[in-house]
N, C-alpha and C. Protein backbone atom coordinates (compact mmCIF):
# COMPACT_ATOMS: atom_id res chain seq x y z
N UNK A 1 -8.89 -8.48 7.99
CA UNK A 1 -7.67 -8.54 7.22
C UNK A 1 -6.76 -7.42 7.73
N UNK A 2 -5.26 -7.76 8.07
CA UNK A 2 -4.55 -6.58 8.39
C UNK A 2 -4.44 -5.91 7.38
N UNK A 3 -3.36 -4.34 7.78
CA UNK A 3 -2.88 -3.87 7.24
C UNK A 3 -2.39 -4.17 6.10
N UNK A 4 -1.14 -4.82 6.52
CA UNK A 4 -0.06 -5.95 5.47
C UNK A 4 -0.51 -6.53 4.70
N UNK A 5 -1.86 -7.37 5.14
CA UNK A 5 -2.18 -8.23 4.07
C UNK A 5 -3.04 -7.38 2.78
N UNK A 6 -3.34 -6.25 2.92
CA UNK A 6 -3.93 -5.26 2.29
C UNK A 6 -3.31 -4.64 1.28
N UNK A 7 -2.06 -4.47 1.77
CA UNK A 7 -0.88 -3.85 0.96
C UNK A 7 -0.68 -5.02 0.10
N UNK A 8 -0.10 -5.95 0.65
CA UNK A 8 1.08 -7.16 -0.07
C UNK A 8 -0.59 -7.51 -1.19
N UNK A 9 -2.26 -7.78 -0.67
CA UNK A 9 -3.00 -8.08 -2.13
C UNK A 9 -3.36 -6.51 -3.15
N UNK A 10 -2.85 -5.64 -2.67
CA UNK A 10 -3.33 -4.61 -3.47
C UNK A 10 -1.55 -4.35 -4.54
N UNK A 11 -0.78 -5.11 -4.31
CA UNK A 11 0.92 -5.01 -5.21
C UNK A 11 0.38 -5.46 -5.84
N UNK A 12 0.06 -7.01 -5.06
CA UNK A 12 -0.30 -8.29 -6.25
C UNK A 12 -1.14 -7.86 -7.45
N UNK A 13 -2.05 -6.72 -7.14
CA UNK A 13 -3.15 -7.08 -7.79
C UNK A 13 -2.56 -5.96 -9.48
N UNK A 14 -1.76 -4.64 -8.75
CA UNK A 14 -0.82 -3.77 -9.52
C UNK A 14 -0.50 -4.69 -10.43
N UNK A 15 0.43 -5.29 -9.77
CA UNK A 15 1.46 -6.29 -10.47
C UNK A 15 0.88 -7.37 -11.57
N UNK A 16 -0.48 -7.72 -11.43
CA UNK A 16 -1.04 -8.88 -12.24
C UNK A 16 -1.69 -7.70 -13.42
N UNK A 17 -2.02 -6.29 -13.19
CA UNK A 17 -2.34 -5.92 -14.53
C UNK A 17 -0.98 -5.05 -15.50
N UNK A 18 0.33 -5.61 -14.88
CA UNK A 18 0.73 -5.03 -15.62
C UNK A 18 1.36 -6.48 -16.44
N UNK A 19 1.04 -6.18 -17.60
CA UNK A 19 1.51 -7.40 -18.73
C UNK A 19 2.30 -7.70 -19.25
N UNK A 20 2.92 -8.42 -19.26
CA UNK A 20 4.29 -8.95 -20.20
C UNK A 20 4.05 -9.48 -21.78
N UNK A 21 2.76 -9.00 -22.58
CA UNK A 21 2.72 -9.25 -23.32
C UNK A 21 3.21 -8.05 -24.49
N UNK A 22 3.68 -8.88 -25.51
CA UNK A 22 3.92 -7.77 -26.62
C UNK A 22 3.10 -7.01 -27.16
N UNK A 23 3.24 -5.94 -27.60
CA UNK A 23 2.11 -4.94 -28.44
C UNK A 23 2.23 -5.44 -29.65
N UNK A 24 1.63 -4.63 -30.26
CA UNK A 24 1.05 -5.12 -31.68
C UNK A 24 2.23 -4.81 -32.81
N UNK A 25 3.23 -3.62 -32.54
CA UNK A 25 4.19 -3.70 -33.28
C UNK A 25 5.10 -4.74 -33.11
N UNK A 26 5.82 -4.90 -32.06
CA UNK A 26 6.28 -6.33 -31.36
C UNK A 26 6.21 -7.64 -31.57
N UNK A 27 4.47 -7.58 -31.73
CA UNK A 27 4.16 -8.87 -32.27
C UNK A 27 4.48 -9.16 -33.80
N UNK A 28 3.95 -7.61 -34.63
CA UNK A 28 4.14 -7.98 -36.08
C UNK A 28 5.63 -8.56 -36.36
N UNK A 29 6.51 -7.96 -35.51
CA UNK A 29 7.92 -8.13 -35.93
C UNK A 29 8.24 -9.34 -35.55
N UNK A 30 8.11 -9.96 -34.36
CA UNK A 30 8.32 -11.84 -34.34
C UNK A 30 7.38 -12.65 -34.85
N UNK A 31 5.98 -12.40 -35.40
CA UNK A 31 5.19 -12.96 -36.43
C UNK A 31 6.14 -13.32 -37.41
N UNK A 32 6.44 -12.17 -38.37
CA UNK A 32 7.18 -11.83 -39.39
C UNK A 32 8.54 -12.46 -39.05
N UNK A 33 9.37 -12.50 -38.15
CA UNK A 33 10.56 -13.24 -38.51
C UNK A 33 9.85 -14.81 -38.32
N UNK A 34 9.19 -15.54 -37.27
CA UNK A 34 8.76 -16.54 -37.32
C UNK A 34 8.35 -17.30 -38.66
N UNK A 35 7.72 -16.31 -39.25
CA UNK A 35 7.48 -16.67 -40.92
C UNK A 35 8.28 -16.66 -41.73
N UNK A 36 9.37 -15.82 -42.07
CA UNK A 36 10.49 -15.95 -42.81
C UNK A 36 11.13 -17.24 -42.58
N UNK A 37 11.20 -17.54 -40.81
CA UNK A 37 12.15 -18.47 -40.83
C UNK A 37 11.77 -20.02 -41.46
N UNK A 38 10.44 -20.29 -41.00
CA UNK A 38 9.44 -21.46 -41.77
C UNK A 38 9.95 -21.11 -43.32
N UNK A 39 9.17 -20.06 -44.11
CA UNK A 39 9.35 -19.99 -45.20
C UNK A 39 11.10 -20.64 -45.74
N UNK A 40 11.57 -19.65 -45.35
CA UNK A 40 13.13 -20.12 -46.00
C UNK A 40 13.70 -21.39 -45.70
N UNK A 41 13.16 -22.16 -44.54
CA UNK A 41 13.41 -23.75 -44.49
C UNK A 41 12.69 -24.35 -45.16
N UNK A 42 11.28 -24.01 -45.52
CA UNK A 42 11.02 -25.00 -47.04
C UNK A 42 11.34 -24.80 -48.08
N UNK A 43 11.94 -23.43 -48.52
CA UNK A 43 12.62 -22.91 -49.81
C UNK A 43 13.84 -24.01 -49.89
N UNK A 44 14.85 -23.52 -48.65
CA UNK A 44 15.85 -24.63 -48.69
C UNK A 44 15.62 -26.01 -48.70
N UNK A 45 14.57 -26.65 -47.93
CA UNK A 45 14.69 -28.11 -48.09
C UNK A 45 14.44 -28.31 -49.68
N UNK A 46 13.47 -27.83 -49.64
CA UNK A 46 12.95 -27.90 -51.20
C UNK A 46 14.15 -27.91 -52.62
N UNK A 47 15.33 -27.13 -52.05
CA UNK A 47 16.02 -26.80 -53.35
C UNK A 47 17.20 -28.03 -52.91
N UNK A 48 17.47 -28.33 -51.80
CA UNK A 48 18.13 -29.63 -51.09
C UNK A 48 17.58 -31.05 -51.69
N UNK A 49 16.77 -31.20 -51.69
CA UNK A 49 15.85 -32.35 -52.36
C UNK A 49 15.88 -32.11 -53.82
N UNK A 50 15.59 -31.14 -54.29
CA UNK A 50 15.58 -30.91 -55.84
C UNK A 50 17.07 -31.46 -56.64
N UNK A 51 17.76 -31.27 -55.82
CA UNK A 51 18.95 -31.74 -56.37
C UNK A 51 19.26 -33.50 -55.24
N UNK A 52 18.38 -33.81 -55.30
CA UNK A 52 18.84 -35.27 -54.72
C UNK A 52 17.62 -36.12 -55.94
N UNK A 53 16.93 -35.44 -56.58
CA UNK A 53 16.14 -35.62 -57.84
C UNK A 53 14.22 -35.79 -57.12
N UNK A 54 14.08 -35.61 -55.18
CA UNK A 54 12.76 -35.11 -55.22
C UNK A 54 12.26 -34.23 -54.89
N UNK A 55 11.60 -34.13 -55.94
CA UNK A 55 10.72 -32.96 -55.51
C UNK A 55 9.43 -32.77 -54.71
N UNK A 56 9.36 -31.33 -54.32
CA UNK A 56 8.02 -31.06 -53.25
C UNK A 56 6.89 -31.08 -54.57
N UNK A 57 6.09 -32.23 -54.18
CA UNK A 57 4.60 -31.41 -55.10
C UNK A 57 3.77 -30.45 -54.77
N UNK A 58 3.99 -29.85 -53.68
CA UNK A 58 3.26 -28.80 -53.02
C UNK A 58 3.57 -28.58 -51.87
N UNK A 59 3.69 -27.09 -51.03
CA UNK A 59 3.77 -26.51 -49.52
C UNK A 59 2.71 -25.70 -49.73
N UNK A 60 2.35 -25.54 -48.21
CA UNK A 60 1.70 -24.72 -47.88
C UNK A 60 1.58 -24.24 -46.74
N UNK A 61 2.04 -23.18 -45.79
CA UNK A 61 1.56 -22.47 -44.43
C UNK A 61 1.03 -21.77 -43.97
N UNK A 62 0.88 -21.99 -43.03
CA UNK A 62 -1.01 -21.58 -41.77
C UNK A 62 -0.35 -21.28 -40.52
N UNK A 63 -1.25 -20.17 -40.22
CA UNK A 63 -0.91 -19.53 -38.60
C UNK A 63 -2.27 -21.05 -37.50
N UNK A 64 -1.50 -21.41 -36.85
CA UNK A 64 -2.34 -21.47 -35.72
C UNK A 64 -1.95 -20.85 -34.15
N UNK A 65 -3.05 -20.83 -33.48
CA UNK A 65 -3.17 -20.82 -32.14
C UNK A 65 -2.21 -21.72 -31.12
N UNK A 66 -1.16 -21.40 -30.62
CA UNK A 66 -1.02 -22.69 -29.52
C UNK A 66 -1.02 -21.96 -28.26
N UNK A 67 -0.85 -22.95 -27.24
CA UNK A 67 -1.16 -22.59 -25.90
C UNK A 67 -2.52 -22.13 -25.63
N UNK A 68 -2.37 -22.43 -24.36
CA UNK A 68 -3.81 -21.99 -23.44
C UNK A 68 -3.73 -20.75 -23.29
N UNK A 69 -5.79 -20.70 -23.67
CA UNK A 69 -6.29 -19.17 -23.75
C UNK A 69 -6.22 -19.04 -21.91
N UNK A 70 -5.49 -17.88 -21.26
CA UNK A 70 -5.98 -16.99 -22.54
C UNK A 70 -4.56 -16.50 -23.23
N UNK A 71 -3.70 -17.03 -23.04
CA UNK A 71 -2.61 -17.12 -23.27
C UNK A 71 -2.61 -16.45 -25.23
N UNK A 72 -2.30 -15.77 -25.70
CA UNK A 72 -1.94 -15.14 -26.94
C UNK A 72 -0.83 -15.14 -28.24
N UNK A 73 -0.98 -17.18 -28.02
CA UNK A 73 0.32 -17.12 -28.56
C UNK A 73 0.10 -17.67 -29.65
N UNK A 74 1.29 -17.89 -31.01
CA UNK A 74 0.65 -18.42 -32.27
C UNK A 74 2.11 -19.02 -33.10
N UNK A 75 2.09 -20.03 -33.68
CA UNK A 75 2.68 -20.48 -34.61
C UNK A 75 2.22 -20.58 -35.92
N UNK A 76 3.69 -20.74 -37.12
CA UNK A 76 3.47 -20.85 -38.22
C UNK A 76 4.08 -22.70 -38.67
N UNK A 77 2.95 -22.69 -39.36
CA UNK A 77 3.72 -24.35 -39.54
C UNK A 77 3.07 -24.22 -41.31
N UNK A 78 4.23 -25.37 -42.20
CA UNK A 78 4.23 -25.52 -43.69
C UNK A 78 4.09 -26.97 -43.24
N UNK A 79 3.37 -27.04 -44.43
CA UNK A 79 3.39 -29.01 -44.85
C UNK A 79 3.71 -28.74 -45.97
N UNK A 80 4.38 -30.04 -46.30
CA UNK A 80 4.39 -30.08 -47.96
C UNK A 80 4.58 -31.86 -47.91
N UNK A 81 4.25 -32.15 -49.45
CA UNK A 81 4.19 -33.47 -49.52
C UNK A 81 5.59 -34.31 -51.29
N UNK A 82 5.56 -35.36 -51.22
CA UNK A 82 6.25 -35.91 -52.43
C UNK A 82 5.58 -36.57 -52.94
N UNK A 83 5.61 -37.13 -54.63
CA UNK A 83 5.12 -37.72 -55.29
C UNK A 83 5.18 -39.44 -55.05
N UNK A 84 4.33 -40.07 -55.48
CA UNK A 84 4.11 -41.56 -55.11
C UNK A 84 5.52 -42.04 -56.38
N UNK A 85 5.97 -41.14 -57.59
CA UNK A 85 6.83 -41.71 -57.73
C UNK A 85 8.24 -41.49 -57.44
N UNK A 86 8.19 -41.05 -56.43
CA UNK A 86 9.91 -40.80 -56.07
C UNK A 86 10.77 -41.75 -55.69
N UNK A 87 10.02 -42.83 -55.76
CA UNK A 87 11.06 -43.72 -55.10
C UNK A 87 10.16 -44.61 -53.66
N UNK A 88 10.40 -45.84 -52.90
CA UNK A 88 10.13 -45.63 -51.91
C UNK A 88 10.09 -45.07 -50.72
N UNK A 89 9.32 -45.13 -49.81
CA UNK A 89 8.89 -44.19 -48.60
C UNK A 89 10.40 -44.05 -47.79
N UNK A 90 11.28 -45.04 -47.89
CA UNK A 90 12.77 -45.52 -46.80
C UNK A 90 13.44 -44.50 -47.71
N UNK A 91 13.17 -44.54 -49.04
CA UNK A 91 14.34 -43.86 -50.02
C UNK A 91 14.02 -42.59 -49.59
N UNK A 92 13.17 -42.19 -49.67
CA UNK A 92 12.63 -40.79 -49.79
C UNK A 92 13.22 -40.05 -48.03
N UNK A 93 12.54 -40.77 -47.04
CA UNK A 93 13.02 -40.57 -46.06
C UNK A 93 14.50 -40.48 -45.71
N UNK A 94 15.08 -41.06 -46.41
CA UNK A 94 16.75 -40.79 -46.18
C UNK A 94 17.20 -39.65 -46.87
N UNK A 95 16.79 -39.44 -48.12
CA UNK A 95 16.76 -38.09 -49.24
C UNK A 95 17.10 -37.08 -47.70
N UNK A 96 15.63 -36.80 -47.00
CA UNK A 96 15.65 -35.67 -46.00
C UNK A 96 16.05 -35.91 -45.43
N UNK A 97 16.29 -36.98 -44.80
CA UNK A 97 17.44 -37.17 -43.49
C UNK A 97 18.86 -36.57 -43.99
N UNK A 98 19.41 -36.72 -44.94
CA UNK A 98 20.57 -36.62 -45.13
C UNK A 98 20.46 -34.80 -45.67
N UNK A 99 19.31 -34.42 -46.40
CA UNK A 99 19.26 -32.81 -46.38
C UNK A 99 19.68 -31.87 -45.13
N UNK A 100 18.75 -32.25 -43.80
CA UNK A 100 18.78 -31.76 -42.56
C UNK A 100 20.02 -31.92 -42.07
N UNK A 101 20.48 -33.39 -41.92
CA UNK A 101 21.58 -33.07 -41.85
C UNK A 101 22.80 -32.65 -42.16
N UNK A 102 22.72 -33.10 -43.39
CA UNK A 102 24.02 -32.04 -44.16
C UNK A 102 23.65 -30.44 -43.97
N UNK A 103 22.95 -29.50 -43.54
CA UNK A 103 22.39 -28.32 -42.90
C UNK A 103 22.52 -27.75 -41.75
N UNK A 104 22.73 -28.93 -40.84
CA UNK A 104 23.56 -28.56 -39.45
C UNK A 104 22.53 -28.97 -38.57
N UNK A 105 20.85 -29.98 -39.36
CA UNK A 105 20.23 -29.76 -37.96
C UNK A 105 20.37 -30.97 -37.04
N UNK A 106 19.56 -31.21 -35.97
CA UNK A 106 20.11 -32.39 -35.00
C UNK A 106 19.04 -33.19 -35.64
N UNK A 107 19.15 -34.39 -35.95
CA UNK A 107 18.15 -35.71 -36.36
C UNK A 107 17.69 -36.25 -35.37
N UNK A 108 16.84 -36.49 -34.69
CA UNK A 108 16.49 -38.00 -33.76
C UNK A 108 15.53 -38.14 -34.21
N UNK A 109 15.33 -39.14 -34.96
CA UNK A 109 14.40 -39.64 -35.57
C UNK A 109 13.69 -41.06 -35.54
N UNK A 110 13.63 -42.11 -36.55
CA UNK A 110 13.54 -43.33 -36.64
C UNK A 110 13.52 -44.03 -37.75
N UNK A 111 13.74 -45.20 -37.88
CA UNK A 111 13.70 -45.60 -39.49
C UNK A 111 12.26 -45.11 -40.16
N UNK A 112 11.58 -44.78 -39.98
CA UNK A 112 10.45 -44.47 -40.21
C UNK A 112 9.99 -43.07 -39.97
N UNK A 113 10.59 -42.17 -39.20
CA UNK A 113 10.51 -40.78 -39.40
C UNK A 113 11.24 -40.26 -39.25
N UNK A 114 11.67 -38.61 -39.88
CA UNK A 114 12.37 -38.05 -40.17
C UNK A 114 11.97 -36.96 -38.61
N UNK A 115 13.33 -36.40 -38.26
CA UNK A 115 12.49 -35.61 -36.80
C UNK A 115 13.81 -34.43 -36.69
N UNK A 116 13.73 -33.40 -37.30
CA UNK A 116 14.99 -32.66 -36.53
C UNK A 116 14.98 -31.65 -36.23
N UNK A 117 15.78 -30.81 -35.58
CA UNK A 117 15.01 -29.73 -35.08
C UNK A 117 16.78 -28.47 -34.74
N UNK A 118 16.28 -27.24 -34.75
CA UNK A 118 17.36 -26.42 -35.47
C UNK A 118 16.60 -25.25 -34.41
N UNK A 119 17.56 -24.59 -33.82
CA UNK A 119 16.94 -23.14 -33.18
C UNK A 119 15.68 -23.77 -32.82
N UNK A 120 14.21 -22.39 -32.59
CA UNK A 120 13.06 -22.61 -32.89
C UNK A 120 11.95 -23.30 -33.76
N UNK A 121 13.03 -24.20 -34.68
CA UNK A 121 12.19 -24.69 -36.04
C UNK A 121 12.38 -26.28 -35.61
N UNK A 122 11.70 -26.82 -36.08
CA UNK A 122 11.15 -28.47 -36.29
C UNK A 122 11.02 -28.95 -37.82
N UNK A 123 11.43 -29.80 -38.14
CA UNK A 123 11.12 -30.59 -39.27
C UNK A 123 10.71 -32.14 -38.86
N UNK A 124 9.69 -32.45 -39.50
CA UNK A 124 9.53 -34.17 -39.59
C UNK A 124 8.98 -34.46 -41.16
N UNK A 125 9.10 -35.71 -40.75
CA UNK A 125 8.41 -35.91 -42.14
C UNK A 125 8.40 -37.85 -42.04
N UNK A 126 7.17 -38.16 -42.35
CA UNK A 126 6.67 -39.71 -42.24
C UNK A 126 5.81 -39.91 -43.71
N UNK A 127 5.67 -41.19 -43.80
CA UNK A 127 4.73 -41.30 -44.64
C UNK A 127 3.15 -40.63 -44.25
N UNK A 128 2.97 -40.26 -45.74
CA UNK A 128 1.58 -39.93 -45.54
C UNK A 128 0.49 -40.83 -45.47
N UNK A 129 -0.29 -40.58 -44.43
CA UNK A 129 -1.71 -41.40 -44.12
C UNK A 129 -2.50 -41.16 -45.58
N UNK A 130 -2.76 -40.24 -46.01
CA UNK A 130 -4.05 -40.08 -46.54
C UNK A 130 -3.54 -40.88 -48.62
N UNK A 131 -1.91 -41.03 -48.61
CA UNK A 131 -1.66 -41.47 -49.76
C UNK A 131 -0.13 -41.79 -49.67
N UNK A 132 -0.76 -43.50 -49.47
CA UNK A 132 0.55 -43.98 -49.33
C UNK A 132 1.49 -44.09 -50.19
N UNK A 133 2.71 -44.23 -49.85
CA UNK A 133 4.03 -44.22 -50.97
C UNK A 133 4.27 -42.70 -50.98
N UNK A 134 4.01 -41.54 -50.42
CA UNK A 134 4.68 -40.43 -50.49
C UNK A 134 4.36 -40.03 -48.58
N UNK A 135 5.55 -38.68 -48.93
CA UNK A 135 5.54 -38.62 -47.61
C UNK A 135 4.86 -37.42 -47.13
N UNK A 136 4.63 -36.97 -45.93
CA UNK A 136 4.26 -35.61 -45.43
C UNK A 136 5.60 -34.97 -44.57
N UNK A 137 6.05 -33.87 -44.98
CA UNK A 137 6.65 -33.14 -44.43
C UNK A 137 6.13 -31.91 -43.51
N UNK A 138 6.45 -31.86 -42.58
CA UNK A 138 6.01 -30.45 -41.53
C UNK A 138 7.27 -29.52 -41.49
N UNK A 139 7.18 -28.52 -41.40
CA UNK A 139 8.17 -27.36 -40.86
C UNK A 139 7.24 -26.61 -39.63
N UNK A 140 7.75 -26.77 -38.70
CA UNK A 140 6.89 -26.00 -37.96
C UNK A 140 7.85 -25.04 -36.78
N UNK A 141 7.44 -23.61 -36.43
CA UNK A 141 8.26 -22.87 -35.92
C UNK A 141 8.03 -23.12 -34.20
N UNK A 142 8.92 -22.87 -33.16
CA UNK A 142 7.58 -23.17 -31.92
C UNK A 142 6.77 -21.71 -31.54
N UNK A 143 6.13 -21.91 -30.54
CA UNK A 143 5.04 -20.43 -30.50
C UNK A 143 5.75 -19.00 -30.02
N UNK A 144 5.30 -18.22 -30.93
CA UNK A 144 5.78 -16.79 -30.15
C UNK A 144 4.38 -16.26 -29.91
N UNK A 145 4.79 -15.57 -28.41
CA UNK A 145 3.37 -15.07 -27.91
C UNK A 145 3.58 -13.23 -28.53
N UNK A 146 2.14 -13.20 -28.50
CA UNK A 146 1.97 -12.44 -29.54
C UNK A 146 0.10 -11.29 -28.99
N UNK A 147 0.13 -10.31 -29.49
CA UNK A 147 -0.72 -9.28 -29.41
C UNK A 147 -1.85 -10.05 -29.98
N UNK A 148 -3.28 -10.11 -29.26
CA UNK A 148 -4.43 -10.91 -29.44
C UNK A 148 -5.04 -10.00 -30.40
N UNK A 149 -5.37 -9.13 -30.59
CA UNK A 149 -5.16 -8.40 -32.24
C UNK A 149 -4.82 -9.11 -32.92
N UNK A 150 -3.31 -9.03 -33.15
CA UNK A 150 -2.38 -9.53 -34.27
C UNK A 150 -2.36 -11.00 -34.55
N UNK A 151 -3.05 -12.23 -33.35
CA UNK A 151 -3.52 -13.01 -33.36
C UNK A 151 -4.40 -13.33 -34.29
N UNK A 152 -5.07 -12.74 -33.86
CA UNK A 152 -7.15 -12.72 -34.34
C UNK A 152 -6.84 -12.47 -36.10
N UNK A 153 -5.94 -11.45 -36.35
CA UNK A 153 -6.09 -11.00 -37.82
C UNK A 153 -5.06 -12.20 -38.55
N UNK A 154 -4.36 -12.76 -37.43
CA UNK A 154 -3.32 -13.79 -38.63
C UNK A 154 -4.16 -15.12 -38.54
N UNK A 155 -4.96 -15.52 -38.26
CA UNK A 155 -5.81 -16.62 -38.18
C UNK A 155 -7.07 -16.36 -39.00
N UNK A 156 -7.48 -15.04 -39.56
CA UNK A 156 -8.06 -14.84 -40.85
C UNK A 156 -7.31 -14.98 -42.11
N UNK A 157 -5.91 -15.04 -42.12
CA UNK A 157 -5.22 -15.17 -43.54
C UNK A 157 -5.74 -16.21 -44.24
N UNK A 158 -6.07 -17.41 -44.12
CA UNK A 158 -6.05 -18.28 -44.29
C UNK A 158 -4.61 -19.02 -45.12
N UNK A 159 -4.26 -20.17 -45.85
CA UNK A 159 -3.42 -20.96 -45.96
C UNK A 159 -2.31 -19.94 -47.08
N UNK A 160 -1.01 -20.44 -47.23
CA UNK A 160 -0.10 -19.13 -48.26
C UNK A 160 0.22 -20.37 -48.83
N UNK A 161 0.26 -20.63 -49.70
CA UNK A 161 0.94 -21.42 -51.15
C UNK A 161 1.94 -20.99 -50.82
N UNK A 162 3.03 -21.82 -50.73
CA UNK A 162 4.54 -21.76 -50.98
C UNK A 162 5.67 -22.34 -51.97
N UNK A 163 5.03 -23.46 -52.35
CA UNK A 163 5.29 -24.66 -53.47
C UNK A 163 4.57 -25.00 -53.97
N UNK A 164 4.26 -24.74 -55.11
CA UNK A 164 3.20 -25.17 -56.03
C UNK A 164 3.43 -26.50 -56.69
């Protein structure tokens, strides 16, 4: 092996331990806005719907993992669901269609699901599988990479009640 090639794999090798990942204060702080921002879009949908007469029967959000390990990255996503009597599944689905969008977000959706998406945040919402005639709503943020620490300890929280 020359010279050169000695040099140019011993940069590389500099260069691959120095990390572009966030520290642990870093991370707490885009954890933490990532979560606010979820949170306060189901506060709002929630109070958006409340006055269209449905209501959330329950939210709830969870940290997961996304991306490939070893990659350190994590999202916050809320579900929440509606009651079987609100109306039908088309009614209900337009309720949020017309929330999101009167809100400013972009819709592409389908007669059948609700899909929009705003900055970093996502909303959908379809009927629910597990009980038909109401729907499932998602809020989900996309991933901020994040301190594998601060990882590890937000994937012990387990689930936060948000809507009872």
């Amino acid at each position: 092996m020359s010279r050169r090639h000695v040099v140019v794999l011993g940069a590389a090798l500099v260069l691959a331990g120095c990390s572009s990942d966030p520290g642990p204060e870093e991370s707490r702080e885009a954890v933490e806005k990532m979560h606010d921002s979820v949170v306060d879009t189901v506060l709002e949908l929630q109070e958006a719907l409340d006055q269209e007469g449905l209501a959330l029967t329950s939210a709830a959000g969870d940290y997961s993992v996304c991306g490939v390990e070893p990659a350190s990255s994590v999202e916050f996503a809320a579900g929440a669901g509606t009651s079987a009597d609100s109306g039908s599944v088309a009614e209900q689905l337009e309720l949020v269609r017309a929330a999101v969008v009167d809100a400013g977000w972009t819709e592409d959706g389908s007669p059948t699901q609700v899909y929009a998406t705003k900055g970093d945040l996502r909303v959908s919402a379809s009927e629910a599988k597990a009980e038909r005639g109401t729907l499932a709503i998602e809020v989900v943020h996309d991933c901020v990479d994040a301190d594998r620490d601060v990882v590890d300890e937000l994937l012990t929280q387990g689930s936060e009640k948000l809507v009872e």
